[in-house]
PDB file of N, CA and C in Angstrom:
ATOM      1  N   UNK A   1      52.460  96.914  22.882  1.00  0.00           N
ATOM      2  CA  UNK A   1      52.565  97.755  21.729  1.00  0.00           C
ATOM      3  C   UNK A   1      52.584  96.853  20.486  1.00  0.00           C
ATOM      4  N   UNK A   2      51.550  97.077  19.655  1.00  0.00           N
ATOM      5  CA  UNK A   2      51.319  96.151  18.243  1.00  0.00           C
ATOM      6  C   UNK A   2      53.055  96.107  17.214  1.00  0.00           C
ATOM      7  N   UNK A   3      53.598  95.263  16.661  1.00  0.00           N
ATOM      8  CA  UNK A   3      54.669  95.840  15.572  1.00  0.00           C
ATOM      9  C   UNK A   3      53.839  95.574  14.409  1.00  0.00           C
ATOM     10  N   UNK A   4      54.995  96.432  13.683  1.00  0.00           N
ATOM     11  CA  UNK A   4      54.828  96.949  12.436  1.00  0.00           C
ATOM     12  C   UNK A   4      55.245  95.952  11.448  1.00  0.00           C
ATOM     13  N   UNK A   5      54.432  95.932  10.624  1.00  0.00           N
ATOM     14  CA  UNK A   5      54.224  94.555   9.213  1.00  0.00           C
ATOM     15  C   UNK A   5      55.501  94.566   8.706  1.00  0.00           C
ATOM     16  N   UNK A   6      56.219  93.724   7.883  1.00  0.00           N
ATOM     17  CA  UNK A   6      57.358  94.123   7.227  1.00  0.00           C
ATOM     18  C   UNK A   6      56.727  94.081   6.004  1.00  0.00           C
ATOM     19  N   UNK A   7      57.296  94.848   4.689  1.00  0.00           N
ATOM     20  CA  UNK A   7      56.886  94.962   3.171  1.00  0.00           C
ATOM     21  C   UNK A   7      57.047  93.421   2.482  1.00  0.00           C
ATOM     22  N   UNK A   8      55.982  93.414   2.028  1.00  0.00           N
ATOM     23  CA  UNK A   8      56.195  92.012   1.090  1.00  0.00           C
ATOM     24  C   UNK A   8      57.279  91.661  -0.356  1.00  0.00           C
ATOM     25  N   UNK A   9      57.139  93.034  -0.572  1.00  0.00           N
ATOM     26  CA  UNK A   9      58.142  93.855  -2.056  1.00  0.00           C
ATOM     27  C   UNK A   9      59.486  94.322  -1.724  1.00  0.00           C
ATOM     28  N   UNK A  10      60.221  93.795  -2.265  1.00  0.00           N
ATOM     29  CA  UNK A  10      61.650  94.806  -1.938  1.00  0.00           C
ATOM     30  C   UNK A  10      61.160  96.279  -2.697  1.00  0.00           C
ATOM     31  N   UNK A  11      62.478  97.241  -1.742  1.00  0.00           N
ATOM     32  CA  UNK A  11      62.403  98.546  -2.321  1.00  0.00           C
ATOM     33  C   UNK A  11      62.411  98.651  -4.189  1.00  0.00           C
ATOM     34  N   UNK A  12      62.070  99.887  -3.917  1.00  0.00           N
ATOM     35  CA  UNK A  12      62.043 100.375  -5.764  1.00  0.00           C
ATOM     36  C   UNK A  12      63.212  99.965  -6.524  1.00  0.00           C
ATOM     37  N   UNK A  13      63.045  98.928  -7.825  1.00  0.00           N
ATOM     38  CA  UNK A  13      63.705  98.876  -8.814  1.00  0.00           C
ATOM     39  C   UNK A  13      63.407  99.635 -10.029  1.00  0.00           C
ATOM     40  N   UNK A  14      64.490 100.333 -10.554  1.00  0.00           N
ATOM     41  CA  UNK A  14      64.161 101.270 -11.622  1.00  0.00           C
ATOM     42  C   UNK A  14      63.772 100.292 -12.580  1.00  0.00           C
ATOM     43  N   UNK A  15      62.940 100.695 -13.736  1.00  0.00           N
ATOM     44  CA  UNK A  15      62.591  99.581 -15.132  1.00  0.00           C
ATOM     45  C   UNK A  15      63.790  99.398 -16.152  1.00  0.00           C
ATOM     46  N   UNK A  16      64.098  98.193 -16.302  1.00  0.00           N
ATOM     47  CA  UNK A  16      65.847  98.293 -17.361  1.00  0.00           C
ATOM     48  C   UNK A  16      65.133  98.937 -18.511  1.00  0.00           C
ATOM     49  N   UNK A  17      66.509  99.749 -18.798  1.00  0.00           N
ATOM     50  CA  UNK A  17      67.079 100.493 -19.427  1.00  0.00           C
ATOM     51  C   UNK A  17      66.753 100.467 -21.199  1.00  0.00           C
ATOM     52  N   UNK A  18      65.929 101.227 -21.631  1.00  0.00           N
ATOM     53  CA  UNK A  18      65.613 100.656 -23.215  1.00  0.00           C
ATOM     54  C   UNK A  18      66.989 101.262 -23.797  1.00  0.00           C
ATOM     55  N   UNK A  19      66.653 100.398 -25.204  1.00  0.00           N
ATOM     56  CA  UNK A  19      67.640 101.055 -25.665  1.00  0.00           C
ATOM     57  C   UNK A  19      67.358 101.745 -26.919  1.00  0.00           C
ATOM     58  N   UNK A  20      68.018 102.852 -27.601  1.00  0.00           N
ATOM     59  CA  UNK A  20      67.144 103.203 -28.796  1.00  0.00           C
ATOM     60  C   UNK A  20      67.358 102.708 -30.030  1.00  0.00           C
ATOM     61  N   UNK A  21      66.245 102.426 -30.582  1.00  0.00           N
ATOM     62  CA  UNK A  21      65.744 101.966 -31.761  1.00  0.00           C
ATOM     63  C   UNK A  21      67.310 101.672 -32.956  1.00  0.00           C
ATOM     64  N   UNK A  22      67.679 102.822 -32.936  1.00  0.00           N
ATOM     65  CA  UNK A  22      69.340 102.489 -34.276  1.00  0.00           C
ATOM     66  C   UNK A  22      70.094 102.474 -33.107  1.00  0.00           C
ATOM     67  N   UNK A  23      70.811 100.956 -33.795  1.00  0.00           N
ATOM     68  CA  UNK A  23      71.725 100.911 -32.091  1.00  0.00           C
ATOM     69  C   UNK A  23      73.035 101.674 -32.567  1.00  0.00           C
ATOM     70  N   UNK A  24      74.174 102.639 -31.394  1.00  0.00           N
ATOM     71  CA  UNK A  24      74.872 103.196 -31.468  1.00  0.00           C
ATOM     72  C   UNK A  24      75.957 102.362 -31.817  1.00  0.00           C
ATOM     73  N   UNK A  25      76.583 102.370 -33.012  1.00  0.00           N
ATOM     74  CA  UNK A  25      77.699 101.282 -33.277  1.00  0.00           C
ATOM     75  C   UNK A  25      78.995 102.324 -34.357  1.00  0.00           C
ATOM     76  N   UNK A  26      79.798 101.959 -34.698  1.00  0.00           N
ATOM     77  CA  UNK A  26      80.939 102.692 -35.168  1.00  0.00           C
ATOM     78  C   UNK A  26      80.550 102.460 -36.515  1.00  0.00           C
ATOM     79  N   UNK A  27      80.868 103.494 -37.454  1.00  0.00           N
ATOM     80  CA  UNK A  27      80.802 103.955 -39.190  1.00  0.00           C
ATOM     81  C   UNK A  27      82.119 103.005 -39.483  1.00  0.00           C
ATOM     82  N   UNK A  28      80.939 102.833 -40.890  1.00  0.00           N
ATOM     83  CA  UNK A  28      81.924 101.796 -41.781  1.00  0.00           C
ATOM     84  C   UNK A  28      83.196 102.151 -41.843  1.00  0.00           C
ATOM     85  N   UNK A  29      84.143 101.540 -42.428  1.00  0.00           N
ATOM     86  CA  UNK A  29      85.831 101.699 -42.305  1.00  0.00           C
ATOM     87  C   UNK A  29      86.072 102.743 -43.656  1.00  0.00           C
ATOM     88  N   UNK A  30      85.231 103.288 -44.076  1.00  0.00           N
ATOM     89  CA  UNK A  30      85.590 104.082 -45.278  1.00  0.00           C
ATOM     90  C   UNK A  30      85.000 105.136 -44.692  1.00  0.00           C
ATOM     91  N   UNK A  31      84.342 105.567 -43.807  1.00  0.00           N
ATOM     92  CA  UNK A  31      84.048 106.935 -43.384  1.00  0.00           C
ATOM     93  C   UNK A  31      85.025 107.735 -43.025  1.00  0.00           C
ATOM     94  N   UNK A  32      85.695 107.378 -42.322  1.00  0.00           N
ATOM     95  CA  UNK A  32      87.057 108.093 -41.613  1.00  0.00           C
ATOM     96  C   UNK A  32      87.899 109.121 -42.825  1.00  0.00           C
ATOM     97  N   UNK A  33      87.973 107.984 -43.479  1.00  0.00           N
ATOM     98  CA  UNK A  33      89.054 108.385 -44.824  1.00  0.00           C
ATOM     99  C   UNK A  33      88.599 109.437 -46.192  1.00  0.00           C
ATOM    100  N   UNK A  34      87.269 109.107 -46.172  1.00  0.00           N
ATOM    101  CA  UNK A  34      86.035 110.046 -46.793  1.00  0.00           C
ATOM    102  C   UNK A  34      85.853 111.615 -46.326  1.00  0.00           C
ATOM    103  N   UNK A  35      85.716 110.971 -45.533  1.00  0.00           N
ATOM    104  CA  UNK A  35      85.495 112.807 -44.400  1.00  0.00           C
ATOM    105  C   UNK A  35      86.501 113.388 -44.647  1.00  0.00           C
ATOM    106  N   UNK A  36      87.613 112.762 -44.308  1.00  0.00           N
ATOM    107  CA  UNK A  36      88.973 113.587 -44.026  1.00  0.00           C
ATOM    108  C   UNK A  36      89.229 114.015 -45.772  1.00  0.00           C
ATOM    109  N   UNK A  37      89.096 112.690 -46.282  1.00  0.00           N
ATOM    110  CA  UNK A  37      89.744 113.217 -47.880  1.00  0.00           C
ATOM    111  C   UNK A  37      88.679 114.863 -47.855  1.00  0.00           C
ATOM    112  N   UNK A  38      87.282 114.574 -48.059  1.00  0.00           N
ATOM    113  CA  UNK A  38      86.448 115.720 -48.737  1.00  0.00           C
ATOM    114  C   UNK A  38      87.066 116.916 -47.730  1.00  0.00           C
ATOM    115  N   UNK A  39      87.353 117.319 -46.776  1.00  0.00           N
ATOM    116  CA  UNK A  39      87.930 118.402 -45.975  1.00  0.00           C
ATOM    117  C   UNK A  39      89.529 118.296 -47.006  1.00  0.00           C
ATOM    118  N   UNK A  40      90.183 117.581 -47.193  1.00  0.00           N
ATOM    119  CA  UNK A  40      91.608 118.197 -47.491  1.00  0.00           C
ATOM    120  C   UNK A  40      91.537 118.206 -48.890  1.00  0.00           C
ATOM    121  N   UNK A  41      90.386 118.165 -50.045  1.00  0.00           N
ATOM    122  CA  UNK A  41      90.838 117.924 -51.288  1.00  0.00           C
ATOM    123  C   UNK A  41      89.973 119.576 -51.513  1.00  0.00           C
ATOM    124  N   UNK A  42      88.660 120.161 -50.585  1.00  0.00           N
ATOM    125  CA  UNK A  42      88.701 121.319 -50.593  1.00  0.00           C
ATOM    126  C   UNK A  42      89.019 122.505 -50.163  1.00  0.00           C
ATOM    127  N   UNK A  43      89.684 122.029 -49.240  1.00  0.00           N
ATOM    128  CA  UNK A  43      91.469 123.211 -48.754  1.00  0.00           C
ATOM    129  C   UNK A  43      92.205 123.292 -49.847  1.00  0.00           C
ATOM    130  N   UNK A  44      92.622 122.730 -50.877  1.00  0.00           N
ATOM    131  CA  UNK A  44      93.265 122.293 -51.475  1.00  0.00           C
ATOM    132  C   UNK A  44      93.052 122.850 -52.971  1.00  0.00           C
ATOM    133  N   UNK A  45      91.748 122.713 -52.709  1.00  0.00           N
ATOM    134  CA  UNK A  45      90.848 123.457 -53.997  1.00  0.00           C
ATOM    135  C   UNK A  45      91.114 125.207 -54.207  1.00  0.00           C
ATOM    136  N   UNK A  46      90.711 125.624 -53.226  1.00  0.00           N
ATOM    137  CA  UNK A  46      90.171 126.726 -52.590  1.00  0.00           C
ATOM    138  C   UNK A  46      92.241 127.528 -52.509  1.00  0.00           C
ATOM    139  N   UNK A  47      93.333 126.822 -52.211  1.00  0.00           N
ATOM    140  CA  UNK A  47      94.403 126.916 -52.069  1.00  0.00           C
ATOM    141  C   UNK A  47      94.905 127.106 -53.164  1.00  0.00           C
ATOM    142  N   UNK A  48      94.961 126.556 -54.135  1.00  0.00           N
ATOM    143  CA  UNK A  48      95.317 126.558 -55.591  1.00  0.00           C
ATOM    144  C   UNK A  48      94.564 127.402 -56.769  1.00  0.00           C
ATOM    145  N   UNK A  49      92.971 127.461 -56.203  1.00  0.00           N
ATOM    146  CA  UNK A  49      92.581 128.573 -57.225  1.00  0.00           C
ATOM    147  C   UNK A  49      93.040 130.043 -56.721  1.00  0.00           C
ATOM    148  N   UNK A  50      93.701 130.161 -54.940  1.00  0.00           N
ATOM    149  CA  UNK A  50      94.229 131.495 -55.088  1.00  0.00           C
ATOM    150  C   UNK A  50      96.011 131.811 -55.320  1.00  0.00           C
ATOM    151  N   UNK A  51      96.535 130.554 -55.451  1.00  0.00           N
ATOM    152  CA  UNK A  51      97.944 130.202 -55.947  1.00  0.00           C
ATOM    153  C   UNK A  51      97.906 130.761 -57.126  1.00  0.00           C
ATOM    154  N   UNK A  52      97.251 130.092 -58.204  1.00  0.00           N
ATOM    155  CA  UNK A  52      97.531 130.594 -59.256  1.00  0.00           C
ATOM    156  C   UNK A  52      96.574 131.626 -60.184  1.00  0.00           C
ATOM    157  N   UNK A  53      96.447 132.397 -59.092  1.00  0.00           N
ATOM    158  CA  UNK A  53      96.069 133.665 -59.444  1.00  0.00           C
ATOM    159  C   UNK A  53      94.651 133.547 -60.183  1.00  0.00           C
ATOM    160  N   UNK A  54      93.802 132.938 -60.111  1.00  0.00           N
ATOM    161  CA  UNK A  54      92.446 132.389 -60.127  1.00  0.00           C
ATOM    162  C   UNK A  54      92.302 131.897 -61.481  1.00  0.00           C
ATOM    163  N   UNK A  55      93.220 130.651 -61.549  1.00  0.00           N
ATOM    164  CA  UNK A  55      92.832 129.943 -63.437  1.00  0.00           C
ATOM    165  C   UNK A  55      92.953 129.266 -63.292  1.00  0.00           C
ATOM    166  N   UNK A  56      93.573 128.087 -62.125  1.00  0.00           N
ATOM    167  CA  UNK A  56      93.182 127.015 -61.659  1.00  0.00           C
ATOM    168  C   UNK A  56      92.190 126.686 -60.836  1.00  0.00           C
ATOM    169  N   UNK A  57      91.165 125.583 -60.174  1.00  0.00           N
ATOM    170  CA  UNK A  57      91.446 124.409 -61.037  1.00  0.00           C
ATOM    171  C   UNK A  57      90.736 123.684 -62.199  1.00  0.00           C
ATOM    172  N   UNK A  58      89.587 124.774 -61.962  1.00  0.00           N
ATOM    173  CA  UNK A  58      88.366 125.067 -63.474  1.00  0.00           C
ATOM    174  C   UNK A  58      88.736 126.423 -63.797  1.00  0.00           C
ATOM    175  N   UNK A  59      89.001 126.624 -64.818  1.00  0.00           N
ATOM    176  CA  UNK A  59      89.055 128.288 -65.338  1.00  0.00           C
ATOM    177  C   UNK A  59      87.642 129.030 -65.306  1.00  0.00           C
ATOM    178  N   UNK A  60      87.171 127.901 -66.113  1.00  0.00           N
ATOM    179  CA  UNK A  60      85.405 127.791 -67.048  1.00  0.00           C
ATOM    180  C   UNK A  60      84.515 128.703 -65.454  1.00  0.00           C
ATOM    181  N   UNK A  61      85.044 128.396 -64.462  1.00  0.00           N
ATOM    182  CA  UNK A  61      83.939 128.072 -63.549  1.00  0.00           C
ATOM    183  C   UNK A  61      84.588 129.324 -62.711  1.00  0.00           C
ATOM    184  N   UNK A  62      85.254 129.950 -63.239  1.00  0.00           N
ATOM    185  CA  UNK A  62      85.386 131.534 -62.384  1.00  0.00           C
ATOM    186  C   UNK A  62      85.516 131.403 -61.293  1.00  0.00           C
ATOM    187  N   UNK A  63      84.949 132.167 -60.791  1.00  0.00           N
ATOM    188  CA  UNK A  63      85.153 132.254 -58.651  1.00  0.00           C
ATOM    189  C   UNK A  63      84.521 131.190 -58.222  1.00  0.00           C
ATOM    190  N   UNK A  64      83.394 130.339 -59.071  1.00  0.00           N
ATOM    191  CA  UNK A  64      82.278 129.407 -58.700  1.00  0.00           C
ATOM    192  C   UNK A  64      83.585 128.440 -57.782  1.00  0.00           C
ATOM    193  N   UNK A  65      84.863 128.680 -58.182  1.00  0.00           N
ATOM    194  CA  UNK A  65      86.114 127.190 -57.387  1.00  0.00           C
ATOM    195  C   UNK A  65      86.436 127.569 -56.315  1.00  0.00           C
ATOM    196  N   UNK A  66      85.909 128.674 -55.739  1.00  0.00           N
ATOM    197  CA  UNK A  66      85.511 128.767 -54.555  1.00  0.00           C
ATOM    198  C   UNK A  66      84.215 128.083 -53.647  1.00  0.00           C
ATOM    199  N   UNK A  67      83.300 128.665 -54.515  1.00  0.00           N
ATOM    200  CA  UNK A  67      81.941 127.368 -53.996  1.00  0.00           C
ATOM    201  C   UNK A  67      82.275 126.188 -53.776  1.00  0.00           C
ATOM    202  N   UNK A  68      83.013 125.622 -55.063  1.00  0.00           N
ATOM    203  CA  UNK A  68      83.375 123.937 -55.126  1.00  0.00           C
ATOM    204  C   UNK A  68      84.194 123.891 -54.130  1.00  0.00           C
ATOM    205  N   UNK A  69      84.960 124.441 -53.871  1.00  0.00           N
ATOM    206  CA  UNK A  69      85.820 123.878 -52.454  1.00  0.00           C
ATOM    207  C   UNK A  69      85.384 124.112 -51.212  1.00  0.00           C
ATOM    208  N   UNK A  70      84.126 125.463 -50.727  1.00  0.00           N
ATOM    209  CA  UNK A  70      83.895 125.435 -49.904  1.00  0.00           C
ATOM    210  C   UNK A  70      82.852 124.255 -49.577  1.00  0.00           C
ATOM    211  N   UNK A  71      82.124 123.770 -50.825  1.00  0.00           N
ATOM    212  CA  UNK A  71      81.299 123.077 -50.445  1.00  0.00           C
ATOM    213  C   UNK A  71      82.136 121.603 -50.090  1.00  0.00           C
ATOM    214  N   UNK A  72      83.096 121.280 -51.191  1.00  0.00           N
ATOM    215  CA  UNK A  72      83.663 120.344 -50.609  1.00  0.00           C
ATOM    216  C   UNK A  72      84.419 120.307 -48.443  1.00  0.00           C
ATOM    217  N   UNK A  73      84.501 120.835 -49.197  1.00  0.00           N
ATOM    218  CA  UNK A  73      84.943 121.055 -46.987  1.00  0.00           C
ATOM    219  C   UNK A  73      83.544 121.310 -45.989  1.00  0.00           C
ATOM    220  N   UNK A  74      83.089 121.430 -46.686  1.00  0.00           N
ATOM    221  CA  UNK A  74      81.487 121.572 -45.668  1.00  0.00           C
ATOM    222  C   UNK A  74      81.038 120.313 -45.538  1.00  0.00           C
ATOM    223  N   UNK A  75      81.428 119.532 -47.097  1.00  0.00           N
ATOM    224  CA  UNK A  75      80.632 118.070 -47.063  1.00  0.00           C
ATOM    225  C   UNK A  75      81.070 117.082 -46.247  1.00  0.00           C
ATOM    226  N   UNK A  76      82.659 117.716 -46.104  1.00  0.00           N
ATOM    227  CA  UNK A  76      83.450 116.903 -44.804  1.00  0.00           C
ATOM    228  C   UNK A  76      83.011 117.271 -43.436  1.00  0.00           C
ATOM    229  N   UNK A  77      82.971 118.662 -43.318  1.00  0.00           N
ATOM    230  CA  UNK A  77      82.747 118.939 -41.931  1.00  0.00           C
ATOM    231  C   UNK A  77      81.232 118.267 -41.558  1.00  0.00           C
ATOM    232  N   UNK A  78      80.160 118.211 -42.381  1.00  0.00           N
ATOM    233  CA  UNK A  78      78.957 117.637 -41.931  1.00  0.00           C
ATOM    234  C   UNK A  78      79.131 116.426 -41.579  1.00  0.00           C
ATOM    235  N   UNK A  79      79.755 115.273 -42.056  1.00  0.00           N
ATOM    236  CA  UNK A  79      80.140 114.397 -41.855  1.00  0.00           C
ATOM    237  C   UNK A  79      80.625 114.115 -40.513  1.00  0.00           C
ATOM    238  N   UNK A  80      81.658 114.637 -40.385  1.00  0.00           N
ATOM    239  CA  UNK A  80      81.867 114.466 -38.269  1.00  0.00           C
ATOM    240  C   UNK A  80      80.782 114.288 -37.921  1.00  0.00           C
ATOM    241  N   UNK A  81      79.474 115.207 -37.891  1.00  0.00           N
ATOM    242  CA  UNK A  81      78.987 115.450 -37.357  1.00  0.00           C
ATOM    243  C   UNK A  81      78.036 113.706 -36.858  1.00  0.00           C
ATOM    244  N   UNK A  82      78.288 113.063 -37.906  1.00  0.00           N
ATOM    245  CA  UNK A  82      77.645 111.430 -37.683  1.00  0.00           C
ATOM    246  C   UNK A  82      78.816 110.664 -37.210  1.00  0.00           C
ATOM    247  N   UNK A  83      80.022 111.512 -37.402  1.00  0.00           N
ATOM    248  CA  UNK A  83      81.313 109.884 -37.024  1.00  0.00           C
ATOM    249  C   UNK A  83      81.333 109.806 -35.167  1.00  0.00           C
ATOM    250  N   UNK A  84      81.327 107.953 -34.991  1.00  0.00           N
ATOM    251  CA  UNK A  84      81.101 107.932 -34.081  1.00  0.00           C
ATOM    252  C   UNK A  84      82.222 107.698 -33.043  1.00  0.00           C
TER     253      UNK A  84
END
């Protein structure tokens, strides 16, 4: 009975591993503190123009100190969205 050849190649090696292009590394040391400030300075906003009965913390700018604070807290919350 003839035998059978052995393989000249070891079995399948997967191809290493690329890696992508922007390497995954941690946000500067002022991100942390950024994010968090813009989330608590428009809670804060948004808190005080309904404290004082809507004349703080721009008068000029009417209900718009609602916008300003929601946007401020949005600008924080987008932010997570990159912290690593």
């Amino acid at each position: 009975m003839p035998e059978s050849r052995n393989r000249d190649k070891s079995a399948y090696t997967p191809p290493p591993s690329r890696k992508p292009a922007q390497v995954a590394g941690s946000n500067a040391p002022w991100f942390v503190p950024v994010m968090l400030a813009l989330m608590i300075v428009g809670l804060l906003w948004v808190v005080v123009f309904y404290v004082s009965r809507q004349q703080y913390p721009l008068p000029s700018l009417g209900r718009w100190n609602l916008g300003v604070g929601f946007a401020l807290m949005l600008a924080g919350f987008m932010m997570t969205t990159r912290w690593r």
